[in-house]
Protein backbone atom coordinates (compact mmCIF):
# COMPACT_ATOMS: atom_id res chain seq x y z
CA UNK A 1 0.00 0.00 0.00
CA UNK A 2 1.49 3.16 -1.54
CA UNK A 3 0.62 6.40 0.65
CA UNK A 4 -1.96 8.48 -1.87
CA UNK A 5 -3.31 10.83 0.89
CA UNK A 6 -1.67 14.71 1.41
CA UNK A 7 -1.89 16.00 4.10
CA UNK A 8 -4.64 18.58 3.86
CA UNK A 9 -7.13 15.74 2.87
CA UNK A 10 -6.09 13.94 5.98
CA UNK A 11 -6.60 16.40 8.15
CA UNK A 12 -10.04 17.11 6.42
CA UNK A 13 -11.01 13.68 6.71
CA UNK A 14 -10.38 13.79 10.52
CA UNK A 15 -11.93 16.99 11.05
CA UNK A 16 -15.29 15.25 9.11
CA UNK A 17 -14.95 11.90 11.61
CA UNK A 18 -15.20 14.47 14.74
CA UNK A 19 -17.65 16.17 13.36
CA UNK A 20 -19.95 12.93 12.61
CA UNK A 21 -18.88 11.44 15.85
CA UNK A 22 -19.98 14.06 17.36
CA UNK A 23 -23.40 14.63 15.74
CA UNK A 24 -23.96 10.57 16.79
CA UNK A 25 -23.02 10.42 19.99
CA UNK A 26 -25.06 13.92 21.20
CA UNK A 27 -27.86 12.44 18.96
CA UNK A 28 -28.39 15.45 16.60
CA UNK A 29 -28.33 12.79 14.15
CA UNK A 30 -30.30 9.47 14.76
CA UNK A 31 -31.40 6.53 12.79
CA UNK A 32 -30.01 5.06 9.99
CA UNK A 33 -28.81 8.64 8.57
CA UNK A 34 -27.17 8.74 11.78
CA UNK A 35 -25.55 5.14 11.40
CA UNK A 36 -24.35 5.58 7.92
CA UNK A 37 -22.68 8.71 8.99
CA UNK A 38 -20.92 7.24 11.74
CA UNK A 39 -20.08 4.52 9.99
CA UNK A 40 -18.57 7.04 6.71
CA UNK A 41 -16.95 8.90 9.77
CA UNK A 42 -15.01 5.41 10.87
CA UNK A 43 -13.98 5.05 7.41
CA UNK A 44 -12.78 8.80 7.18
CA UNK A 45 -10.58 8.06 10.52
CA UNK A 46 -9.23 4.90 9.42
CA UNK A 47 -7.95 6.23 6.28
CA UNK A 48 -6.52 9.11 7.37
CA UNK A 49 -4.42 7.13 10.03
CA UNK A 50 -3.41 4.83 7.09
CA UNK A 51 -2.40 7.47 4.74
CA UNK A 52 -4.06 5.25 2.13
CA UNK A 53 -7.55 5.92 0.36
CA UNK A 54 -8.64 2.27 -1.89
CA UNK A 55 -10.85 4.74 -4.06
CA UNK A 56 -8.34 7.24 -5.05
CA UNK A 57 -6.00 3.71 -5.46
CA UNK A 58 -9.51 2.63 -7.84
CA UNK A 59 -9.44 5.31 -9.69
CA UNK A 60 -5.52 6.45 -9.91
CA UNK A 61 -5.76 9.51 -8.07
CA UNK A 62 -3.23 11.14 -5.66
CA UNK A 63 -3.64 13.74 -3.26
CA UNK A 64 -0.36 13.76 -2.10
CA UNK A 65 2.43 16.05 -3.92
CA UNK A 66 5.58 13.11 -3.70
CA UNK A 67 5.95 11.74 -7.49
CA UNK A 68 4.76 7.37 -7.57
């Protein structure tokens, strides 16, 4: 696994997990919007710590500056 995140996107991607963590767990957002959210947010957080994003990987995309 090649690193294809920047860092900008990762810290965007955290800042969106908060945020949807955040709207779960104070229940501003319930139900299954709520649980699809959370669950995006999970994915958000576990890319970001990874450095890797399988779409971007999908599709040949880069958000990172280094050359492949």
């Amino acid at each position: 696994m090649k690193k294809n995140m920047g860092s900008t996107d990762k810290i965007i991607r955290i800042l969106l997990a908060v945020v949807f963590g955040v709207l779960y767990f104070t229940g501003t957002l319930s139900g299954t919007l709520g649980l699809i959210l959370l669950i995006v947010g999970v994915i958000f957080l576990l890319t970001a710590v990874v450095n890797f994003c399988p779409i971007y990987a999908a599709l040949g995309l880069r958000s990172n500056k280094k050359s492949a």
